[in-house]
Protein backbone atom coordinates (compact mmCIF):
# COMPACT_ATOMS: atom_id res chain seq x y z
CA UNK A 1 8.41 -44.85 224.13
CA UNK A 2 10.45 -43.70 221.46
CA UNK A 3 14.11 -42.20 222.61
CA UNK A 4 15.76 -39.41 221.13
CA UNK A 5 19.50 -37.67 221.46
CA UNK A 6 20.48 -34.14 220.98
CA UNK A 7 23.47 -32.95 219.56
CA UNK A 8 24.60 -29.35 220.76
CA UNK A 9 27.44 -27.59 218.43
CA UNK A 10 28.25 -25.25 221.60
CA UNK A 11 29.87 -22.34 219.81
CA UNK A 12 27.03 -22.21 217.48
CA UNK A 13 24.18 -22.39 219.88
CA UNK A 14 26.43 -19.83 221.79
CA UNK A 15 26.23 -17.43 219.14
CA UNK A 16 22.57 -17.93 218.44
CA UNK A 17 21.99 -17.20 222.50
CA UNK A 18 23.71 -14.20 222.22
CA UNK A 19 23.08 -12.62 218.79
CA UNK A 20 19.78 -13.35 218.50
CA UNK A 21 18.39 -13.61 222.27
CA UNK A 22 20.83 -11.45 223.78
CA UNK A 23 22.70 -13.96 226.15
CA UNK A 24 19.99 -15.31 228.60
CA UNK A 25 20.48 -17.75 231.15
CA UNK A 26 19.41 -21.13 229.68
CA UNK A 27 18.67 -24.73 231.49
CA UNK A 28 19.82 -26.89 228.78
CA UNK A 29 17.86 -29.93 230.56
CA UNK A 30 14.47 -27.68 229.80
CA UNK A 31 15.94 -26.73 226.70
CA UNK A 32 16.56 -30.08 225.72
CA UNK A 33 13.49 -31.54 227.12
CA UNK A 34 11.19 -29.10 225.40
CA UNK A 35 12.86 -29.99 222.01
CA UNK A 36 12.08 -33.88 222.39
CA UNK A 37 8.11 -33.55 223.36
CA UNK A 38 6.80 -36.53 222.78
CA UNK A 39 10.28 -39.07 223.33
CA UNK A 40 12.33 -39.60 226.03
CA UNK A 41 15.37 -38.10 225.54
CA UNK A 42 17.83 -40.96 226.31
CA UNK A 43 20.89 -38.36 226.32
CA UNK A 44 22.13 -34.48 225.00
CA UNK A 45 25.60 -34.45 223.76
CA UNK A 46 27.32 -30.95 224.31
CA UNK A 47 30.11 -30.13 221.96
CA UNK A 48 32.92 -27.59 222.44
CA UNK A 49 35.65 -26.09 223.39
CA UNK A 50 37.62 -24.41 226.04
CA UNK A 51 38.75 -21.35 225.53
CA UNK A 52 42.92 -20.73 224.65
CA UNK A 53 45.18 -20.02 227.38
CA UNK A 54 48.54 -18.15 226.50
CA UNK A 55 51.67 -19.23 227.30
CA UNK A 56 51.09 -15.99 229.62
CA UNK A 57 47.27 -15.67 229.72
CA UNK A 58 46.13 -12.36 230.05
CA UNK A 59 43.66 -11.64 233.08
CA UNK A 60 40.92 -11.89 230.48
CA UNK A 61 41.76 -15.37 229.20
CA UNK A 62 41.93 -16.37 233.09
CA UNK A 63 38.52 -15.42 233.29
CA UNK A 64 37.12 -16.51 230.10
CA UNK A 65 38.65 -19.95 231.00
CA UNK A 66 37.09 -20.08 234.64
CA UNK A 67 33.72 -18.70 233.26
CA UNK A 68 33.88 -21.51 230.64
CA UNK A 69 35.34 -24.32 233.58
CA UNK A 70 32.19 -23.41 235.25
CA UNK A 71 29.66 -23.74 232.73
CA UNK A 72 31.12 -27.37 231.71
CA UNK A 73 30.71 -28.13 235.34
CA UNK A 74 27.10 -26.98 235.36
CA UNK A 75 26.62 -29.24 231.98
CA UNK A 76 28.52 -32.30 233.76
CA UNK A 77 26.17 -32.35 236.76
CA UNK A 78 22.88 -31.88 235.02
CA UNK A 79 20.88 -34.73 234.00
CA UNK A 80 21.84 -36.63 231.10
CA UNK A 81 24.19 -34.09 229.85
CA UNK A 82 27.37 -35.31 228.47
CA UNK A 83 29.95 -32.89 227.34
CA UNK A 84 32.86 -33.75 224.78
CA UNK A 85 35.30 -31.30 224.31
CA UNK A 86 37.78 -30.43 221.06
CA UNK A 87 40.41 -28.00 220.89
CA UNK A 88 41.17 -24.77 219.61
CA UNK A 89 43.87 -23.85 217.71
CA UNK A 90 45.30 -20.49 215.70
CA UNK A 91 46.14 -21.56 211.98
CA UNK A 92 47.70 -18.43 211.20
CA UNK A 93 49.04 -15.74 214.37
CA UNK A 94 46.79 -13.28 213.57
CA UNK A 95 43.89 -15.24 212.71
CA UNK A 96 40.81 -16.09 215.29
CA UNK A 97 41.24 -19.76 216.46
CA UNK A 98 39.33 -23.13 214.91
CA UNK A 99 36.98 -25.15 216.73
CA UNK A 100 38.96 -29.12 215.85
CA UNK A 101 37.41 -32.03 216.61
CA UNK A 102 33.90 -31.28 217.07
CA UNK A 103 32.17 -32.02 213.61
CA UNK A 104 33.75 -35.70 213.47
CA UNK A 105 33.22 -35.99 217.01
CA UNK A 106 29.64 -35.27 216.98
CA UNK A 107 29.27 -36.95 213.24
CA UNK A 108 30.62 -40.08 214.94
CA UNK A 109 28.45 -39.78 217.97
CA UNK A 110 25.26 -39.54 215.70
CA UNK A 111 25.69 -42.10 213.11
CA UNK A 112 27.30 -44.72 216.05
CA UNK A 113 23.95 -44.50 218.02
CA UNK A 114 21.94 -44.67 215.04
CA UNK A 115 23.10 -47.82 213.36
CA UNK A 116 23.21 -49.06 217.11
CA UNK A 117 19.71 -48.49 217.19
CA UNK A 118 19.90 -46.83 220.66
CA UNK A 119 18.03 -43.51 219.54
CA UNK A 120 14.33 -43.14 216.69
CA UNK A 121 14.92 -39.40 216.68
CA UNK A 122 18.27 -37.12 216.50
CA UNK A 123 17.75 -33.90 217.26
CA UNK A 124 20.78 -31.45 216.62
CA UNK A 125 21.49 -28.03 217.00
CA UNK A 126 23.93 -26.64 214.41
CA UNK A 127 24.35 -25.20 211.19
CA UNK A 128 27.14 -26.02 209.69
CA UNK A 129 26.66 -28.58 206.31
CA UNK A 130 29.23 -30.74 207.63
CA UNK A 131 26.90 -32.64 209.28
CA UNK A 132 24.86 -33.49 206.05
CA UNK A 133 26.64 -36.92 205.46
CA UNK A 134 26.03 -38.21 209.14
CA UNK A 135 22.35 -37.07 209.04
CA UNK A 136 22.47 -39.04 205.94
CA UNK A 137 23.81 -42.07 207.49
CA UNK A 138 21.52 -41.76 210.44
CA UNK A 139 18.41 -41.41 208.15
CA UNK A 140 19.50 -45.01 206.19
CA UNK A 141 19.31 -46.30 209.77
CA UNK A 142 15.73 -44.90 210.40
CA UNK A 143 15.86 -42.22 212.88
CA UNK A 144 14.15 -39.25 212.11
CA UNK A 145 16.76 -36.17 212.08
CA UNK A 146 15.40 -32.54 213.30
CA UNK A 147 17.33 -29.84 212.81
CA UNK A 148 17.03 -26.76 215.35
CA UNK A 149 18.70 -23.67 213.49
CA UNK A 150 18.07 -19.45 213.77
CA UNK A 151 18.57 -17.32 211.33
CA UNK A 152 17.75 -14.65 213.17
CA UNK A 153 21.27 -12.05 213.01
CA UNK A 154 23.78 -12.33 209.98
CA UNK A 155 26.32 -13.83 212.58
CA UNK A 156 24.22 -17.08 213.10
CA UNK A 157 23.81 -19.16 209.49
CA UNK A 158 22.08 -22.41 209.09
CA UNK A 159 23.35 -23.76 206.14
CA UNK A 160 20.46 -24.63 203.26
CA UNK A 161 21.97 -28.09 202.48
CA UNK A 162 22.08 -29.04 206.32
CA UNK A 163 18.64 -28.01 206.55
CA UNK A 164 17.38 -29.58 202.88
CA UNK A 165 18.90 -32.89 204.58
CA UNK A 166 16.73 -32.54 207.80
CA UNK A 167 13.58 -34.59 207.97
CA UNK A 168 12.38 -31.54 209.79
CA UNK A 169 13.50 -28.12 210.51
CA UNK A 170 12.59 -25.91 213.37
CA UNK A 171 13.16 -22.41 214.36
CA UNK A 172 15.14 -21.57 217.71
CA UNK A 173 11.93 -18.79 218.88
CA UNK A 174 12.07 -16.57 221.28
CA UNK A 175 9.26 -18.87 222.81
CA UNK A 176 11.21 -21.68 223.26
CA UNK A 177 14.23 -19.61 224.92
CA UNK A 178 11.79 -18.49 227.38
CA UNK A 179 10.48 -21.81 228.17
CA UNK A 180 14.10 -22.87 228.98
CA UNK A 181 15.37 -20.15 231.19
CA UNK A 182 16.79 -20.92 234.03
CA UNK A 183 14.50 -20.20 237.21
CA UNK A 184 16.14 -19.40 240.40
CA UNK A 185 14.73 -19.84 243.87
């Protein structure tokens, strides 16, 4: 059976969660399951970052922290979830802090296990046209590239050339949220 990975960009499938599906409660292994159908999804790769502490945090970056230090944990223990995390970091004092390390990170991920022959099928969940040379690279090695993406609120944008790139494109729906929400007993 053919094996596929998927590649997560957390802040953007964060955004697309809540802009366009109003925050629900996700199981990423369902979520990630559903989006490999017919392959065996060897492993999903979950990029992000924790959110910046203060020198004094405030009692809302405490909690934003925790909430995020408990979410990672959740990631860590479910099944063939791995979870690499950047930094953030404030390029000017007023300005809303960067996401570092997370494009190369995940670029390096994807073309490494393509050219290693380890995955057919890449599945990743972005937007951002940064990724267009590793897709690249991962096509010359053969394995098919899908791109999940929304467009569904002005605040979530899947870039065209990122999608041009993509042997195939699909549509976050509302249908595949629902399959992947979290049941609780």
């Amino acid at each position: 059976m053919a094996k596929a990975a998927v590649f997560i960009d957390g802040g953007y499938f964060r955004r697309v969660l809540k802009d366009v599906f109003n925050e629900p409660v996700i199981d990423y292994s369902r979520f990630c399951d559903k989006m490999c159908e017919d392959t065996e999804r060897l492993r999903t790769y979950y990029y992000d970052c924790m959110p910046l502490l203060s020198n004094n945090p405030t009692e809302d970056e405490k909690r934003r922290y925790r909430g995020m230090q408990k979410f990672v944990n959740y990631l860590q223990m479910s099944p063939r979830i791995s979870v690499r995390l950047g930094r953030l970091q404030k390029v000017a004092a007023n300005a809303k802090p960067k996401q570092k390390g997370i494009d190369v990170m995940m670029s390096v991920e994807l073309v490494r296990m393509s050219w290693d022959h380890q995955i057919e099928k890449a599945i990743l969940v972005t937007g951002d046209s940064d990724f267009v040379p590793a897709v690249k690279a991962a096509k010359e090695a053969g394995v098919v590239t899908i791109a999940y993406y929304s467009r569904g609120a002005p605040t979530v944008y899947a870039h065209d050339e990122l999608l041009r790139e993509c042997d195939e494109k699909v549509e976050i729906t509302a249908e595949l949220v629902e399959a992947a929400r979290a049941r609780f007993s």
